[in-house]
N, C-alpha and C. Protein backbone atom coordinates (compact mmCIF):
# COMPACT_ATOMS: atom_id res chain seq x y z
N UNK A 1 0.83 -1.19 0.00
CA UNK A 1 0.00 0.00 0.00
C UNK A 1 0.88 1.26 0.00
N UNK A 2 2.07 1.49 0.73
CA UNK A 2 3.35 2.01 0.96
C UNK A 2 3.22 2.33 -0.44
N UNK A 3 3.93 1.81 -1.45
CA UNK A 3 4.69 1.59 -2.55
C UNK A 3 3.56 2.27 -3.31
N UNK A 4 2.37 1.87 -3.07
CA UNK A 4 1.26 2.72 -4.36
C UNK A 4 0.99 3.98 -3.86
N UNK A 5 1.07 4.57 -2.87
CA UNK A 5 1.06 5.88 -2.18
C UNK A 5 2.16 6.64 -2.51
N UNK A 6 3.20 5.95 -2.75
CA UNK A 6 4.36 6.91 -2.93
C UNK A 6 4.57 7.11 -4.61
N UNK A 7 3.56 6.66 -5.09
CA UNK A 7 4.02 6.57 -7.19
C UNK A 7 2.82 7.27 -7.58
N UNK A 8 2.35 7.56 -6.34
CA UNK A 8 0.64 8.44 -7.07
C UNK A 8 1.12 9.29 -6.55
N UNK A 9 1.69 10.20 -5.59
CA UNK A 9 1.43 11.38 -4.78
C UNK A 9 2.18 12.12 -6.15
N UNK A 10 1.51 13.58 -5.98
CA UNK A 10 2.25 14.49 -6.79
C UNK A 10 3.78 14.22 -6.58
N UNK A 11 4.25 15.03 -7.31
CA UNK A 11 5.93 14.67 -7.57
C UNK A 11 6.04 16.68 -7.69
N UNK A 12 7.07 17.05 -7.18
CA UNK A 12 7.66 18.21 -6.97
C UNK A 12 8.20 18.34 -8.13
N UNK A 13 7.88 19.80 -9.26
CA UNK A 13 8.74 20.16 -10.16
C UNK A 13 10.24 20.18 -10.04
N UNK A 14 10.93 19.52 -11.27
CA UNK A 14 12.44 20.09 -10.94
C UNK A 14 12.76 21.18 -10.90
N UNK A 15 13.81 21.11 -9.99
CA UNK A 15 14.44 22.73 -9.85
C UNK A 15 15.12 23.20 -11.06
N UNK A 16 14.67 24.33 -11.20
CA UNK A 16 14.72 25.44 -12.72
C UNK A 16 16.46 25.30 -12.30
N UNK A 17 17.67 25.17 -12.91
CA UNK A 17 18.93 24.94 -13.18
C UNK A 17 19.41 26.51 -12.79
N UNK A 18 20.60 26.79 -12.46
CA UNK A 18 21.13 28.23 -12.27
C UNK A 18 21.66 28.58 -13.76
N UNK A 19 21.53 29.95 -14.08
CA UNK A 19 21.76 30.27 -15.69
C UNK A 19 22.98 31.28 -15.07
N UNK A 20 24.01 30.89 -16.37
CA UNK A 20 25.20 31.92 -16.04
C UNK A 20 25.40 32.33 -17.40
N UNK A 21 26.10 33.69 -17.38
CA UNK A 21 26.59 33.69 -18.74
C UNK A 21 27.89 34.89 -18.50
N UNK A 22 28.89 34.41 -18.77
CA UNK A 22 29.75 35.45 -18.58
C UNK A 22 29.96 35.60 -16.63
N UNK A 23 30.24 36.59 -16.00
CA UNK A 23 30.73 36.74 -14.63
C UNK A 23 29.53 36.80 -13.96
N UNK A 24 27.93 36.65 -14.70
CA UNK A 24 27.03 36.56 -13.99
C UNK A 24 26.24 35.31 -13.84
N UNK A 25 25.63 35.16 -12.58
CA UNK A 25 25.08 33.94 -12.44
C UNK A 25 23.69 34.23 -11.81
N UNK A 26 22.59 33.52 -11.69
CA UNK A 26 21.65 33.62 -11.24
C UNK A 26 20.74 32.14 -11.00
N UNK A 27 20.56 32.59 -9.52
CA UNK A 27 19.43 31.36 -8.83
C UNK A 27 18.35 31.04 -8.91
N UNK A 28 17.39 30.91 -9.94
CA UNK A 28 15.88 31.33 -9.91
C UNK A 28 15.38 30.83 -8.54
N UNK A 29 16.22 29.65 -8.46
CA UNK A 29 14.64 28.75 -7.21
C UNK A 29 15.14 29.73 -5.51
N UNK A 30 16.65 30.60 -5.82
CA UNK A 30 16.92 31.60 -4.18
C UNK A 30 16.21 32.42 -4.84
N UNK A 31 15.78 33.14 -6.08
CA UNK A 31 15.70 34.49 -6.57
C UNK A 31 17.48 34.99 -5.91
N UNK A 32 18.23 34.86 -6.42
CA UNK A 32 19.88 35.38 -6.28
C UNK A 32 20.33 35.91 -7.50
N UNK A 33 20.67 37.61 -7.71
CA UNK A 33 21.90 37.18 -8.85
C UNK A 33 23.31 37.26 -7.80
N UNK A 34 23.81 37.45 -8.98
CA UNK A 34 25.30 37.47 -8.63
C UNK A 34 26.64 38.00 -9.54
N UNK A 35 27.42 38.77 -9.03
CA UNK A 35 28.05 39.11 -10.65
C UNK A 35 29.28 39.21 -9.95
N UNK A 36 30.63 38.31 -10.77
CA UNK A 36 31.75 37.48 -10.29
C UNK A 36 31.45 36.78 -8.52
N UNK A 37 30.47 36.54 -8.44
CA UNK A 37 29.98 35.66 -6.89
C UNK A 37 29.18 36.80 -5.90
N UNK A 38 29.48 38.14 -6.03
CA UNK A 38 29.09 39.08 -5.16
C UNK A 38 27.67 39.06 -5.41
N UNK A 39 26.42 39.22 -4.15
CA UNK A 39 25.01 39.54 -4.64
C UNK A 39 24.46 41.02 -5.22
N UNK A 40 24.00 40.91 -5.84
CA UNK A 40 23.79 42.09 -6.35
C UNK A 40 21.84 42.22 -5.96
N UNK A 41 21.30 42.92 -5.30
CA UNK A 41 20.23 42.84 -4.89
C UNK A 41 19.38 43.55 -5.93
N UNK A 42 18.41 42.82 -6.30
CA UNK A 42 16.99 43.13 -7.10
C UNK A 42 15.94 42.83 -6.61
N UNK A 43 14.97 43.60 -7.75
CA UNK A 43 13.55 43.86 -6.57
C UNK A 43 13.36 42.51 -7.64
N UNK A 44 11.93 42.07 -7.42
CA UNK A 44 11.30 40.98 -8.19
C UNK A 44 11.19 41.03 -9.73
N UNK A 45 10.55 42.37 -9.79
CA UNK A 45 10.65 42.71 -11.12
C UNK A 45 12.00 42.62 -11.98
N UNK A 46 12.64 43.40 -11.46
CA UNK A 46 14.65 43.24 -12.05
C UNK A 46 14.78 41.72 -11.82
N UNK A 47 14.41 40.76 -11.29
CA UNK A 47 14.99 39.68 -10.84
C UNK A 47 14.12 38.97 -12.55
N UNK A 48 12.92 38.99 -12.63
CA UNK A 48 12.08 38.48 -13.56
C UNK A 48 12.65 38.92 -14.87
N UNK A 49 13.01 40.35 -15.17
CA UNK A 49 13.33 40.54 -16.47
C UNK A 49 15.05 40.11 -16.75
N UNK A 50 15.78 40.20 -15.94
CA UNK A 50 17.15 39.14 -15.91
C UNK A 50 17.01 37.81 -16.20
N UNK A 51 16.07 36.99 -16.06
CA UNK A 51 15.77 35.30 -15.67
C UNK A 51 15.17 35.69 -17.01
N UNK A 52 14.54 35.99 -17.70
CA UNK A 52 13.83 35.68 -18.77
C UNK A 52 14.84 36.29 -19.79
N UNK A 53 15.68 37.63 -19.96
CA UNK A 53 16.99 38.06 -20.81
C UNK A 53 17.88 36.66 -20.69
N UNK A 54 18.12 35.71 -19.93
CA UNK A 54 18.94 35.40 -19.41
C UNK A 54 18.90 33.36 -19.36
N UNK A 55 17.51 33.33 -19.64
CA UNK A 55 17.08 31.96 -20.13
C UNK A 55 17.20 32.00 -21.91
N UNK A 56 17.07 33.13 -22.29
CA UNK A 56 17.30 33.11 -23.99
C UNK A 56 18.57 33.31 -24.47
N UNK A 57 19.34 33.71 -24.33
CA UNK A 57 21.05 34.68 -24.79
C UNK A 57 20.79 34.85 -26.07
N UNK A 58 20.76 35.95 -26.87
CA UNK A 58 20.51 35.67 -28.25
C UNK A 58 19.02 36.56 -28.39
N UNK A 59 18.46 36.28 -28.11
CA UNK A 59 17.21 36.42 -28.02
C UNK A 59 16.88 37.88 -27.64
N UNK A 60 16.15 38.38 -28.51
CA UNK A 60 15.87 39.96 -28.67
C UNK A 60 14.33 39.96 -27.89
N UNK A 61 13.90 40.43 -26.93
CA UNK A 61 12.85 40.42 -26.00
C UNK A 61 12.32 41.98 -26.26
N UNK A 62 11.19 42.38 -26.67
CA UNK A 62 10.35 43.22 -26.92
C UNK A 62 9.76 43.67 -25.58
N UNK A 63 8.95 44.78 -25.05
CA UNK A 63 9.10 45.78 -24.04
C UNK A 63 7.63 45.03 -23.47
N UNK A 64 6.35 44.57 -24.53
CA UNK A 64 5.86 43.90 -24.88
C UNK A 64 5.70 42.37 -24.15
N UNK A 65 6.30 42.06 -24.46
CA UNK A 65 7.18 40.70 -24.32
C UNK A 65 7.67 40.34 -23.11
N UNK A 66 8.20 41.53 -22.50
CA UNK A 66 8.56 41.26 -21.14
C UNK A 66 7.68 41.51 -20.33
N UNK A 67 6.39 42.11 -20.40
CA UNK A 67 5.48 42.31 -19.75
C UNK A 67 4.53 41.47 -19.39
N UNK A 68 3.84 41.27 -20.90
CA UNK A 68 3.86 39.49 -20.29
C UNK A 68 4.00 38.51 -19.81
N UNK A 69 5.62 38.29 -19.97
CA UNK A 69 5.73 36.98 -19.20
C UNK A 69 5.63 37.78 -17.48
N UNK A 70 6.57 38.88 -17.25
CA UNK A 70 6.51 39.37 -16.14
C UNK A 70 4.90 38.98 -15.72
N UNK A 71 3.81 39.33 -15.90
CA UNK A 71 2.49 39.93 -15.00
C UNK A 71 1.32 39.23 -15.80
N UNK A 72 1.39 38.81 -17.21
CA UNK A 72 0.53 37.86 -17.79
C UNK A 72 0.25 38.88 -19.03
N UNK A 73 -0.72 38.36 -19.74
CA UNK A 73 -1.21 38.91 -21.11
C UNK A 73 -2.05 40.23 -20.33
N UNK A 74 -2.25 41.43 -20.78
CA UNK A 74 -3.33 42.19 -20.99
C UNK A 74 -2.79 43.15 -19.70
N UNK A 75 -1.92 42.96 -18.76
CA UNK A 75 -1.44 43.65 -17.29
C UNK A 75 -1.33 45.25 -18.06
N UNK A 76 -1.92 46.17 -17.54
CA UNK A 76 -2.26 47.63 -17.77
C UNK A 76 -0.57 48.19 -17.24
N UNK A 77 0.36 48.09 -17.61
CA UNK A 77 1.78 48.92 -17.48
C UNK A 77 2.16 48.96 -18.73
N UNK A 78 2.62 50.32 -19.03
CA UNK A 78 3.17 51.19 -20.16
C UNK A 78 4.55 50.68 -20.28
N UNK A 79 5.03 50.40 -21.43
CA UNK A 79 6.19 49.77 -21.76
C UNK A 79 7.42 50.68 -21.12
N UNK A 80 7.16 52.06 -20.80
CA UNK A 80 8.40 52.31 -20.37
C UNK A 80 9.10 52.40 -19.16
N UNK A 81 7.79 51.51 -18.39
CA UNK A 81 7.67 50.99 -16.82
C UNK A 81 9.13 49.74 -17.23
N UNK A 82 9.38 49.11 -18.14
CA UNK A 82 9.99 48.14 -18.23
C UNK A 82 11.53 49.13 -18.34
N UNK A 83 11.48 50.22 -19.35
CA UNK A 83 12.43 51.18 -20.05
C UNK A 83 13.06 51.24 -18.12
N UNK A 84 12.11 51.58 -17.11
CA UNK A 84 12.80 51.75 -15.47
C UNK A 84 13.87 50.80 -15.04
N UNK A 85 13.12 49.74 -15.06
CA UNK A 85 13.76 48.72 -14.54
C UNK A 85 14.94 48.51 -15.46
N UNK A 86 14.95 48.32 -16.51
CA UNK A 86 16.75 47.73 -17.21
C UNK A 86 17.25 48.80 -16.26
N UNK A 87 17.05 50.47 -16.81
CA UNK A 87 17.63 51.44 -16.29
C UNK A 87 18.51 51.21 -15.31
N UNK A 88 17.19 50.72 -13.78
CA UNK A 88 18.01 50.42 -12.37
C UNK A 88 18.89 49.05 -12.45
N UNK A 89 19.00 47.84 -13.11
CA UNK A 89 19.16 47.21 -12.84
C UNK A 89 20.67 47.17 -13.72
N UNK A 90 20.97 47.94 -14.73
CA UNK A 90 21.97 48.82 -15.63
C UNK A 90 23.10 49.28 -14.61
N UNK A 91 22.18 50.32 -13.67
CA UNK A 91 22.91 50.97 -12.56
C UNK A 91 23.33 49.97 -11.33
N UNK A 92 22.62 49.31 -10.77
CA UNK A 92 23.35 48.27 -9.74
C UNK A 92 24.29 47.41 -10.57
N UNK A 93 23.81 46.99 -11.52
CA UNK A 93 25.58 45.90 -12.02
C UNK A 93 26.44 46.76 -12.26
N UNK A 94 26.41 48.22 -12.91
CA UNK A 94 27.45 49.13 -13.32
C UNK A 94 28.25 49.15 -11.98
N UNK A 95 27.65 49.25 -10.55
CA UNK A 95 27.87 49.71 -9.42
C UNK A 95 29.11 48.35 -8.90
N UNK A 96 29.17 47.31 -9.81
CA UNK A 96 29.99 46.14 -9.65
C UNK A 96 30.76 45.55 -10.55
N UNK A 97 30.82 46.72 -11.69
CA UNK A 97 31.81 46.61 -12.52
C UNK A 97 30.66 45.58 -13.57
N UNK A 98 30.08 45.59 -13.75
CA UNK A 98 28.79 44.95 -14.85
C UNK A 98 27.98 46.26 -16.00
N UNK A 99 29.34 46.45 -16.52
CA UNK A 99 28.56 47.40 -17.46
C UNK A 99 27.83 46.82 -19.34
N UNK A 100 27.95 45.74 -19.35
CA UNK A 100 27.43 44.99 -20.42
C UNK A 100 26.11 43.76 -20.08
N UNK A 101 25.55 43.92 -19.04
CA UNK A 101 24.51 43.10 -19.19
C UNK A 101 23.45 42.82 -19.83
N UNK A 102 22.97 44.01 -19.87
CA UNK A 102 21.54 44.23 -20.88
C UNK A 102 21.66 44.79 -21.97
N UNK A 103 21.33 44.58 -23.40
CA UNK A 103 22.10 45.35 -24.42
C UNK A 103 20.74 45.67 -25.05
N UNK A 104 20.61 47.24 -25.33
CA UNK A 104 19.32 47.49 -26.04
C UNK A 104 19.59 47.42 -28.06
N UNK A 105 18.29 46.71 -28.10
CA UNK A 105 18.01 46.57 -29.82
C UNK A 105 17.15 47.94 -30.17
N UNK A 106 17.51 49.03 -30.82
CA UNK A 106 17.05 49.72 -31.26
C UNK A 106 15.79 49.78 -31.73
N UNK A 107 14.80 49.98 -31.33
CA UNK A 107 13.45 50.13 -32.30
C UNK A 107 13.00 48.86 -31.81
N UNK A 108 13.28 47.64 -30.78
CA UNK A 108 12.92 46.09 -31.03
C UNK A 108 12.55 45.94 -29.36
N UNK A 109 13.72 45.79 -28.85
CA UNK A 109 13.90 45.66 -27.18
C UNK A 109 15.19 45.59 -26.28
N UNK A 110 15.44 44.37 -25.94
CA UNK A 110 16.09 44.50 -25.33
C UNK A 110 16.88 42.78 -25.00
N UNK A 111 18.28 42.17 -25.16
CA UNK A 111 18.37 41.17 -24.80
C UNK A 111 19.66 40.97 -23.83
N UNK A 112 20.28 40.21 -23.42
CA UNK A 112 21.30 39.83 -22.88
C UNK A 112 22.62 40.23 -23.19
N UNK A 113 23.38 40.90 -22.34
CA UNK A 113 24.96 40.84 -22.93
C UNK A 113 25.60 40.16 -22.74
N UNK A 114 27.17 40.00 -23.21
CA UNK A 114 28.02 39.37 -22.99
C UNK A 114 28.74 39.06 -21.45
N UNK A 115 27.95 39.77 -20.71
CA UNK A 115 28.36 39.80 -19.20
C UNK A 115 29.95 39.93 -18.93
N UNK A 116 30.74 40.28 -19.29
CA UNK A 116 32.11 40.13 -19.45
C UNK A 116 32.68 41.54 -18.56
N UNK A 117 32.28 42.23 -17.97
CA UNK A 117 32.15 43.66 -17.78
C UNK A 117 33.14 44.65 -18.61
N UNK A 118 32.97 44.50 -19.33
CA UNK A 118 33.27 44.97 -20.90
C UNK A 118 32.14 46.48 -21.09
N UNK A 119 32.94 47.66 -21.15
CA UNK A 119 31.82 49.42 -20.94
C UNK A 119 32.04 49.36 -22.41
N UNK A 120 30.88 49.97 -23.26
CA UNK A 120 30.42 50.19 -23.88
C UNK A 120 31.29 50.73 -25.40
């Protein structure tokens, strides 16, 4: 009875993997970043639009786009509520020698840098 109780009960999602790229790393399942090991503190929002820049590399993410996944389809915030957040989150990695994280696409959005702290 043991044995059939334990193969029916829900089963716990796996833990989402830590994504690094370059001197930065990040914990989804602590909510942690980190840039060369130091924490670098973000609010939820900065934490959400990093994890989603940061699960794609490559990947050009629209203002759009991030809103969505952030808060769901149809969430009433003006795209340049998003334009804030890179902003601050620009300024705390700059503040740790992270001046290439977020790289803006002209006219498109916004995706991942080379994390290398490599200025502009």
């Amino acid at each position: 009875v043991q044995a059939v109780l334990r193969r029916s009960a829900p089963r716990e999602a796996p833990a989402e993997g830590a994504l690094a790229r370059g001197r930065l790393s990040l914990d989804p399942d602590g909510w942690r970043a980190r840039w060369e090991g130091a924490d670098v503190a973000l609010t939820v929002t900065e934490f959400g639009i990093l994890r989603a820049l940061a699960a794609a590399p490559g990947k050009v993410f629209t203002r759009d786009h991030l809103i969505s996944r952030l808060h769901g389809p149809g969430f009433a915030v003006t795209d340049r509520t998003i334009d804030s957040h890179v902003r601050n989150l620009r300024g705390k990695f700059a503040g740790v020698g992270g001046h290439d994280v977020i790289e803006t696409r002209a006219g498109v959005g916004y995706q991942l840098g080379a994390c290398t702290g490599a200025r502009a």
